[in-house]
PDB file of N, CA and C in Angstrom:
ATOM      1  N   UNK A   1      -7.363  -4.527  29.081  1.00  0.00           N
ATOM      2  CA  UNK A   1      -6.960  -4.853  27.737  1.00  0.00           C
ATOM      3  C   UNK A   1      -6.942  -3.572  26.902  1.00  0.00           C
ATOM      4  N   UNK A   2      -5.515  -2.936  25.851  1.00  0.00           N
ATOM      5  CA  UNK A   2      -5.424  -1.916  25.482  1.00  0.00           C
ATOM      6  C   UNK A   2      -7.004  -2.096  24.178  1.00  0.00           C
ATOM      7  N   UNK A   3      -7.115  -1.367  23.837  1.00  0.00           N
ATOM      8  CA  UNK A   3      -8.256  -1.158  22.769  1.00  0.00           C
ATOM      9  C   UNK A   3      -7.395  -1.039  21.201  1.00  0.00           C
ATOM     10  N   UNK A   4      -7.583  -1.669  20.539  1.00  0.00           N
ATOM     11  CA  UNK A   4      -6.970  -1.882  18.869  1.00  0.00           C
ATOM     12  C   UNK A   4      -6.874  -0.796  18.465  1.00  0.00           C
ATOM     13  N   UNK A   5      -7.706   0.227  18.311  1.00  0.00           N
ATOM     14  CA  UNK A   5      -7.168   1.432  17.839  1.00  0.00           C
ATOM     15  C   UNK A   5      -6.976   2.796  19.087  1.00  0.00           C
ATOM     16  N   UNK A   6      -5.576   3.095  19.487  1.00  0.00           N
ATOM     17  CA  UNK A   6      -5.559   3.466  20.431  1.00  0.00           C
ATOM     18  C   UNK A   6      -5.618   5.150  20.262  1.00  0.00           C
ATOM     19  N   UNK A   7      -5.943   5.589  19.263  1.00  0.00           N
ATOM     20  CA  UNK A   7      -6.439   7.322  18.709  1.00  0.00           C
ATOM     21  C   UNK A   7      -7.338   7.813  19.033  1.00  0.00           C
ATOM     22  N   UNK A   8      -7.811   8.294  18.375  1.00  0.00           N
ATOM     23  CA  UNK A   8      -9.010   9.228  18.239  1.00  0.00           C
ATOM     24  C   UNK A   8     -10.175   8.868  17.435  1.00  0.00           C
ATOM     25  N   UNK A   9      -9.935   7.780  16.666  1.00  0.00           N
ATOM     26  CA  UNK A   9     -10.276   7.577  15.300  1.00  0.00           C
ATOM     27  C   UNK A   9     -10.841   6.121  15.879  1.00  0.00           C
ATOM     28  N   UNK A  10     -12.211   6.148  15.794  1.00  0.00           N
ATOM     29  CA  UNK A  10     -12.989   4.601  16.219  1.00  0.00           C
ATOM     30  C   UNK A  10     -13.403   4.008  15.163  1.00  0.00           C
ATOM     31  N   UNK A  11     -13.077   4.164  13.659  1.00  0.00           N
ATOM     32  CA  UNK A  11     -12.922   3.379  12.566  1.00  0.00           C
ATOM     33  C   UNK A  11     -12.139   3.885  11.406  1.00  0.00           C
ATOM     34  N   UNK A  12     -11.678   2.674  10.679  1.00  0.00           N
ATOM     35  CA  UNK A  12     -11.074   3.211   9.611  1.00  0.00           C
ATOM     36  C   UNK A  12     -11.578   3.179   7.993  1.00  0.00           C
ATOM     37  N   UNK A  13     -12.621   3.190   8.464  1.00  0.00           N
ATOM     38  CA  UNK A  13     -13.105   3.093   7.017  1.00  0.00           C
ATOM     39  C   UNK A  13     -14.208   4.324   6.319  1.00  0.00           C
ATOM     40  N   UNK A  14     -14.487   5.028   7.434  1.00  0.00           N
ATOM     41  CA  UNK A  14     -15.152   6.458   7.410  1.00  0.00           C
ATOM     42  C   UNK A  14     -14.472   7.095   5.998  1.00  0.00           C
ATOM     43  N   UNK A  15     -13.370   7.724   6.201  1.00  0.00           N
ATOM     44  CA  UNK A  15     -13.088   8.561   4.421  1.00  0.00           C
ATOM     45  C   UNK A  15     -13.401   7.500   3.291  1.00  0.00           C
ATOM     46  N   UNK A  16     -13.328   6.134   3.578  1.00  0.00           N
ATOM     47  CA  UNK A  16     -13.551   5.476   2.096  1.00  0.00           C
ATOM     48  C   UNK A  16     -15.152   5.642   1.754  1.00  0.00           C
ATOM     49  N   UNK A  17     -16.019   5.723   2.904  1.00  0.00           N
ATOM     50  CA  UNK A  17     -17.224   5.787   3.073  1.00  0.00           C
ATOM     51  C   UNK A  17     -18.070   6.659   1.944  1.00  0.00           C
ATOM     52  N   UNK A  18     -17.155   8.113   2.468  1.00  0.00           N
ATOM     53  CA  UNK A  18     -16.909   9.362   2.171  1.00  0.00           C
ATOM     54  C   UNK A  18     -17.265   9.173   0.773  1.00  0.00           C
ATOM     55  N   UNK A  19     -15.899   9.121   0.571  1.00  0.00           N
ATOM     56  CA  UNK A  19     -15.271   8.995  -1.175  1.00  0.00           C
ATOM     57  C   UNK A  19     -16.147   8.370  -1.758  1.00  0.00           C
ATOM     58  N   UNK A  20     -16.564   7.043  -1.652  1.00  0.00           N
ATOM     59  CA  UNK A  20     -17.442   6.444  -2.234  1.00  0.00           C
ATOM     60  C   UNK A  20     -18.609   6.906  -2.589  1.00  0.00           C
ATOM     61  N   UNK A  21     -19.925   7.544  -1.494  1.00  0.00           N
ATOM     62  CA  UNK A  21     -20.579   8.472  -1.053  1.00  0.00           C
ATOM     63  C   UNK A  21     -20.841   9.273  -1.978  1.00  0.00           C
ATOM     64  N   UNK A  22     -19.791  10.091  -2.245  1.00  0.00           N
ATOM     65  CA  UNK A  22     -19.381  11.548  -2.987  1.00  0.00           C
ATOM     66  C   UNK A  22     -19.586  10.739  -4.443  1.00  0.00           C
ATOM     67  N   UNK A  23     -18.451  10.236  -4.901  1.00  0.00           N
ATOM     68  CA  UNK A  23     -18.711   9.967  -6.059  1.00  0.00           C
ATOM     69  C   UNK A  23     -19.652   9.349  -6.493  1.00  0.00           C
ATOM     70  N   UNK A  24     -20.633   8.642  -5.718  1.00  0.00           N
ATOM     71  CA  UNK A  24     -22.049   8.353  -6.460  1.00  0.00           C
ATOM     72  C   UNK A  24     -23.323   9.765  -6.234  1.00  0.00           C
ATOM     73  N   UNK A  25     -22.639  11.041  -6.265  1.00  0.00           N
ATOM     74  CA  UNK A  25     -23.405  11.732  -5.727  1.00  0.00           C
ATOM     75  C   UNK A  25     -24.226  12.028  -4.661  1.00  0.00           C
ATOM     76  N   UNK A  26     -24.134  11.085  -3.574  1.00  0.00           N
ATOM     77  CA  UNK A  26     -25.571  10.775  -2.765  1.00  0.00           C
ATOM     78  C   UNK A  26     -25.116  11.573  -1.516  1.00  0.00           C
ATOM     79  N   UNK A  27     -26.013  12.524  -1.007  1.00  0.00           N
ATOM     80  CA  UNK A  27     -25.940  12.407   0.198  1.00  0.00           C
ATOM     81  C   UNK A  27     -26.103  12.044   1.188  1.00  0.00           C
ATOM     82  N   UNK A  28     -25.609  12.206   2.413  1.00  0.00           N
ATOM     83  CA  UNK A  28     -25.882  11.478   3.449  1.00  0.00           C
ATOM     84  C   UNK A  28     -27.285  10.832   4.173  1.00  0.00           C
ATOM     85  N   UNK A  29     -28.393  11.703   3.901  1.00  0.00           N
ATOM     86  CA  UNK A  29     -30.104  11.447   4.139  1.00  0.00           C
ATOM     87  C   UNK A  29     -30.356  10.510   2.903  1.00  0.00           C
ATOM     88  N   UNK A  30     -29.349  10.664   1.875  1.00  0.00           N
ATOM     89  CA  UNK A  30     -30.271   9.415   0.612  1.00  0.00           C
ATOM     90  C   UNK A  30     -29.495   7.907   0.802  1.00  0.00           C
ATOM     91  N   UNK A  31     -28.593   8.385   1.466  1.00  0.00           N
ATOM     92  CA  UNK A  31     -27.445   6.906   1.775  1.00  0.00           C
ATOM     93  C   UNK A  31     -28.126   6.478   2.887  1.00  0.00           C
ATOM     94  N   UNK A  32     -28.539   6.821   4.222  1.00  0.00           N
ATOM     95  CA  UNK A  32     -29.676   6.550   5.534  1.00  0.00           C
ATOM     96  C   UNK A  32     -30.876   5.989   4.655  1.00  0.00           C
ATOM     97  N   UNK A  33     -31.330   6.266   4.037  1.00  0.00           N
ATOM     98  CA  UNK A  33     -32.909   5.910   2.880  1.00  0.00           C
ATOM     99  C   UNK A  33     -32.478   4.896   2.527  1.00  0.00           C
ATOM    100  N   UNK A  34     -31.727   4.927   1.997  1.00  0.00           N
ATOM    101  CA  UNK A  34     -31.208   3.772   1.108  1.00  0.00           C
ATOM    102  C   UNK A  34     -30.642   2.342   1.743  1.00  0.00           C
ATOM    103  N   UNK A  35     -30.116   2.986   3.153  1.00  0.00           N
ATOM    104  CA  UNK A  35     -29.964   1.755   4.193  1.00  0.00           C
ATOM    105  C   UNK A  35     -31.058   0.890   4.855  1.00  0.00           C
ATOM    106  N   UNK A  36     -31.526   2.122   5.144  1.00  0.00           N
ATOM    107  CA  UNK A  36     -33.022   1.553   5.827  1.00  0.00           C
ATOM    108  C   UNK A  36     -34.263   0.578   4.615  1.00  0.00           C
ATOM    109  N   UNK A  37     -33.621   0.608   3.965  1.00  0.00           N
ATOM    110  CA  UNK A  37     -34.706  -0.109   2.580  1.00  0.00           C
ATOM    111  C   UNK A  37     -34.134  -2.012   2.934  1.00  0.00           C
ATOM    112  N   UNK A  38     -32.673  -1.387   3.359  1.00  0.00           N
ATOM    113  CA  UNK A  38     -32.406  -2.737   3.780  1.00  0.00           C
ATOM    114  C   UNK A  38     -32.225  -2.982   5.216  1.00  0.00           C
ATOM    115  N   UNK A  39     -33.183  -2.367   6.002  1.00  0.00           N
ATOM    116  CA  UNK A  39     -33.158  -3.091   7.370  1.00  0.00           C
ATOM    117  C   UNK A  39     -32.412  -2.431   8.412  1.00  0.00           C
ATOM    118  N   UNK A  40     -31.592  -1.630   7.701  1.00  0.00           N
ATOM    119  CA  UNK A  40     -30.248  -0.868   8.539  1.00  0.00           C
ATOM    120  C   UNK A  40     -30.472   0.508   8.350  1.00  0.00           C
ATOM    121  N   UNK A  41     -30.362   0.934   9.720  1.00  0.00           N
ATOM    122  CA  UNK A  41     -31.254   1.637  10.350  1.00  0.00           C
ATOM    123  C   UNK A  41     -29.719   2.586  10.830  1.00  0.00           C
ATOM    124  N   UNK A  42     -29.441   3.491  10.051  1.00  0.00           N
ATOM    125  CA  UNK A  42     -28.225   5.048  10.509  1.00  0.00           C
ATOM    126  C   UNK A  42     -28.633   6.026   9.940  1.00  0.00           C
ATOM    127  N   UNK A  43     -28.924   6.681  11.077  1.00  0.00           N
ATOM    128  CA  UNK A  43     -29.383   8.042  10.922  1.00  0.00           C
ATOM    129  C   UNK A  43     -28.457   9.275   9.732  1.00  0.00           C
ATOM    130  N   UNK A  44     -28.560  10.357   9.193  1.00  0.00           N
ATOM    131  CA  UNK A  44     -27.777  10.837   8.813  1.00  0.00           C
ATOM    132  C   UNK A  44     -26.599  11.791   9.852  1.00  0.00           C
ATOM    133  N   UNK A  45     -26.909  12.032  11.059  1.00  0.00           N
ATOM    134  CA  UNK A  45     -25.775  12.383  11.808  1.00  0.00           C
ATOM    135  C   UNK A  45     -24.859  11.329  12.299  1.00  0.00           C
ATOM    136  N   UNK A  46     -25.312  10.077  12.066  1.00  0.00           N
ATOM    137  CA  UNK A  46     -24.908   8.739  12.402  1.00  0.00           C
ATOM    138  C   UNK A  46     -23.560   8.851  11.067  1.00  0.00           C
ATOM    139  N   UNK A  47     -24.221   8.691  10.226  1.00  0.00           N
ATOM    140  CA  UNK A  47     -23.289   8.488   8.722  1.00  0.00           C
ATOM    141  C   UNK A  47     -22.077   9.562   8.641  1.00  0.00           C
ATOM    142  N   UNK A  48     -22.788  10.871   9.024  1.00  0.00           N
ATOM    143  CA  UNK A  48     -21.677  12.007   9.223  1.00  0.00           C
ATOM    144  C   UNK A  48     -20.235  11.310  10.272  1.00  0.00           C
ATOM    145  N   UNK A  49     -20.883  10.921  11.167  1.00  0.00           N
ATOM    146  CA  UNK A  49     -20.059  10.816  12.257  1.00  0.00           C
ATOM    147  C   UNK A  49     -19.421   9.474  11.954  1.00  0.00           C
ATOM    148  N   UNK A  50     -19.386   8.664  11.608  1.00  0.00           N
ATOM    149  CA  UNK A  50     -19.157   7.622  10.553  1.00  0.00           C
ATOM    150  C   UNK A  50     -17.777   7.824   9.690  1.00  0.00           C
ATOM    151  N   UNK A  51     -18.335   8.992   8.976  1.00  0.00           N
ATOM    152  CA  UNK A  51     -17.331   9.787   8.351  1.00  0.00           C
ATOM    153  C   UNK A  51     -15.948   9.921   8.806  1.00  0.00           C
ATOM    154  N   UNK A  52     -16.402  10.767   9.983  1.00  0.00           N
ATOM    155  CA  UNK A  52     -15.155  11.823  10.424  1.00  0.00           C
ATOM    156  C   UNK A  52     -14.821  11.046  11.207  1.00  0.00           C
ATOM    157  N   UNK A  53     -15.025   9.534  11.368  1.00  0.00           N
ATOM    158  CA  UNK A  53     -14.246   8.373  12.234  1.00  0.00           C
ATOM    159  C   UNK A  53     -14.355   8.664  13.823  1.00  0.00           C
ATOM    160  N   UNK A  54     -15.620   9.366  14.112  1.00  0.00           N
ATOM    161  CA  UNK A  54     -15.917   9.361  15.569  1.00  0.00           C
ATOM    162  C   UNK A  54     -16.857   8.420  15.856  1.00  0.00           C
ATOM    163  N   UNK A  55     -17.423   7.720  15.370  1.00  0.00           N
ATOM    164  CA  UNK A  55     -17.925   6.887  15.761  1.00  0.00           C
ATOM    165  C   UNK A  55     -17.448   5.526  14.784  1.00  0.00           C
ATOM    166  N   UNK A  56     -18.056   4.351  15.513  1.00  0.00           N
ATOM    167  CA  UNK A  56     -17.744   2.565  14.904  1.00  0.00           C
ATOM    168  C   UNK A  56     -18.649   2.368  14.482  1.00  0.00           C
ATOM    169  N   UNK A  57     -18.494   1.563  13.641  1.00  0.00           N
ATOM    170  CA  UNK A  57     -19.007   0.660  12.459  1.00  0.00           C
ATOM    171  C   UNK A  57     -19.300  -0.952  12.735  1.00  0.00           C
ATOM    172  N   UNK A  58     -20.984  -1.404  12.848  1.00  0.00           N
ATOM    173  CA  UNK A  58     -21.006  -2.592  13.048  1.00  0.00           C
ATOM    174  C   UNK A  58     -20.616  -3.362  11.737  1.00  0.00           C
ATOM    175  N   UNK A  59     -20.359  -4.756  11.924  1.00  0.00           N
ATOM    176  CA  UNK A  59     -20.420  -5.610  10.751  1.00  0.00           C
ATOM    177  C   UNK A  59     -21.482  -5.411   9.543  1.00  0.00           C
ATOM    178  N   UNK A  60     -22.995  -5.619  10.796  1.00  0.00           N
ATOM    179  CA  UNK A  60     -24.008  -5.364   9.480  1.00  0.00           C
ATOM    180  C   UNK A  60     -24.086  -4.022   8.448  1.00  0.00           C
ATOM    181  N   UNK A  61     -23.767  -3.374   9.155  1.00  0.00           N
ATOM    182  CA  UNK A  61     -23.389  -1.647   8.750  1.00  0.00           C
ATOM    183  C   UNK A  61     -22.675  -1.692   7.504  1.00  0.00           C
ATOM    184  N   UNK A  62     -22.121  -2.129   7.934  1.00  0.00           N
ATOM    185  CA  UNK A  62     -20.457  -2.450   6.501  1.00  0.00           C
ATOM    186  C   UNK A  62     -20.557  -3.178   5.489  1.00  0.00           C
ATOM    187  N   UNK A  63     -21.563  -4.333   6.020  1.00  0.00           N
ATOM    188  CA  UNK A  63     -22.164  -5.162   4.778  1.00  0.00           C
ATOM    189  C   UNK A  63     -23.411  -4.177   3.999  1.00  0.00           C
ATOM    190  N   UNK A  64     -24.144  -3.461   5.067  1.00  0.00           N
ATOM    191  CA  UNK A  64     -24.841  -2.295   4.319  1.00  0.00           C
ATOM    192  C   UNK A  64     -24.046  -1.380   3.478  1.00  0.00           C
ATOM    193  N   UNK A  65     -23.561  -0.885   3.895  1.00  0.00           N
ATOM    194  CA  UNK A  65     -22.680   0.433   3.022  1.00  0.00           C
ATOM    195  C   UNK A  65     -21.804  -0.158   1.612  1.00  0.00           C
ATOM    196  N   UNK A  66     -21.662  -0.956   1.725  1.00  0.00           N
ATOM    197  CA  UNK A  66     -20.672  -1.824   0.906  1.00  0.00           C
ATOM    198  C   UNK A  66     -21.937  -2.320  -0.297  1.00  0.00           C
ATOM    199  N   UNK A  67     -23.396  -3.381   0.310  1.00  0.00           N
ATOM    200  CA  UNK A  67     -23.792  -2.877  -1.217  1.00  0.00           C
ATOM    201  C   UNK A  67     -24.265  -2.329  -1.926  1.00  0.00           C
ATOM    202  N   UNK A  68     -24.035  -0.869  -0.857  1.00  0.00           N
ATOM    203  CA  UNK A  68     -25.193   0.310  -1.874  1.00  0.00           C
ATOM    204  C   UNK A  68     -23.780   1.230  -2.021  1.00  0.00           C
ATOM    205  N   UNK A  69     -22.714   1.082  -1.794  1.00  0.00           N
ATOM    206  CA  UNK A  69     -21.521   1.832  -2.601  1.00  0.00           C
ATOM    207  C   UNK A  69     -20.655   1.099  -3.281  1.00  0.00           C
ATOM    208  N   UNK A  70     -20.862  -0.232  -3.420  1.00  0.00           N
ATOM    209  CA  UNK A  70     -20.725  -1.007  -4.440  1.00  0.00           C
ATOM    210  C   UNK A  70     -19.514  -1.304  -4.648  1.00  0.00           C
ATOM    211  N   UNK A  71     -19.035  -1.358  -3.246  1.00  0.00           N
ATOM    212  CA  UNK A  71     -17.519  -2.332  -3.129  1.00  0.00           C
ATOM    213  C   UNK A  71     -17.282  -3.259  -1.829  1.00  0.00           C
ATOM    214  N   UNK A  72     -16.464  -4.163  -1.804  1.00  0.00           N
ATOM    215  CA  UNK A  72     -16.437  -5.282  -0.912  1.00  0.00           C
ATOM    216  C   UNK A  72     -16.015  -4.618   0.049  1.00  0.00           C
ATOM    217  N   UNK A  73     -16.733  -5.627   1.594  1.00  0.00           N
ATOM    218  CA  UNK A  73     -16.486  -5.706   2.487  1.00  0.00           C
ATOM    219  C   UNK A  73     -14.525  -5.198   2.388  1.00  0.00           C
ATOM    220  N   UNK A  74     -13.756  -6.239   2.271  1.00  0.00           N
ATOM    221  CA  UNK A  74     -12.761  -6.243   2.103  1.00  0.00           C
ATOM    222  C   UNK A  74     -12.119  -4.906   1.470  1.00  0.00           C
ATOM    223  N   UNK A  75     -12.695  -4.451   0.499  1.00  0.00           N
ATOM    224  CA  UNK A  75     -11.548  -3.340  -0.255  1.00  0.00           C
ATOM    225  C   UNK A  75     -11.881  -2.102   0.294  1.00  0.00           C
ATOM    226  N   UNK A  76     -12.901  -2.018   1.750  1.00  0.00           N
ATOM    227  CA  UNK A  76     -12.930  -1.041   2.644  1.00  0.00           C
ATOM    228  C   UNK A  76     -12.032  -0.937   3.845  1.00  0.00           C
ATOM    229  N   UNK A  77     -10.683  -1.937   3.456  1.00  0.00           N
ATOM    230  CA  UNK A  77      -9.584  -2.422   4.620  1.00  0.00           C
ATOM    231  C   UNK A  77      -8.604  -2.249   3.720  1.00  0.00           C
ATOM    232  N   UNK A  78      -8.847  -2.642   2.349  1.00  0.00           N
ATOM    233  CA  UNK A  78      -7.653  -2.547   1.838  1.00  0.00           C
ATOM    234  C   UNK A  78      -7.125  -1.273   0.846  1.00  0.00           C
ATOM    235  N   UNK A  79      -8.191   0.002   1.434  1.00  0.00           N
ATOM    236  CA  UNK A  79      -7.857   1.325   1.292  1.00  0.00           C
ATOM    237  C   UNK A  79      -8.047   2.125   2.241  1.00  0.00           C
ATOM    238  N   UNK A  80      -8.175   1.708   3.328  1.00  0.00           N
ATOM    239  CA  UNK A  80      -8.310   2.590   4.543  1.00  0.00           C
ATOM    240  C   UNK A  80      -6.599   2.796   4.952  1.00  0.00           C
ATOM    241  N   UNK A  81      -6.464   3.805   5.797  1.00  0.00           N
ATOM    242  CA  UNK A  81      -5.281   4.453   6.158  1.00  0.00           C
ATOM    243  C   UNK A  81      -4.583   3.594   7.130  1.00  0.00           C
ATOM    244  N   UNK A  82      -3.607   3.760   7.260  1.00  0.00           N
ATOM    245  CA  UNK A  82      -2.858   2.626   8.503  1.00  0.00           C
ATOM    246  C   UNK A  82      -3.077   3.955   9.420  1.00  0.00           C
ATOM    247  N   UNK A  83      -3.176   2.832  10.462  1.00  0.00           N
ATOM    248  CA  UNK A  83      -3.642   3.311  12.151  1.00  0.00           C
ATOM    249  C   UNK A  83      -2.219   3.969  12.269  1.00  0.00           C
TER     250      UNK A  83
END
């Protein structure tokens, strides 16, 4: 079975991550802190790599990141880049 994203790129939501990230100032070790307060547990080379779309993104992950950068599940799909 081909794999959904057939690139290089094992998620698409890493630069919104980013962006988001950035503009609340935080870096990557205070965004990991800040996960882990809720249970979710990514390292900061985890988050880097996250980033630069080399690594995937679980569900719970996304529901993490989403409410400590303070946008929906959803509008992390509906600004990510077409594959």
């Amino acid at each position: 079975m081909a794999r959904i994203i057939e690139n290089e790129k094992k998620n698409l939501v890493g630069p919104i991550i980013r962006e988001k990230r950035l503009k609340k100032k935080m870096s990557q070790q205070e965004l990991s802190a800040k996960l882990e307060t809720m249970a979710i547990y990514i390292c900061r080379g985890s988050i880097s790599r996250i980033e630069d779309q080399s690594r995937t993104v679980t569900d719970i992950k996304l529901y993490g990141l989403s409410k400590i950068l303070n946008i929906s599940p959803e509008d992390f799909f509906n600004h990510a880049d077409h594959i």
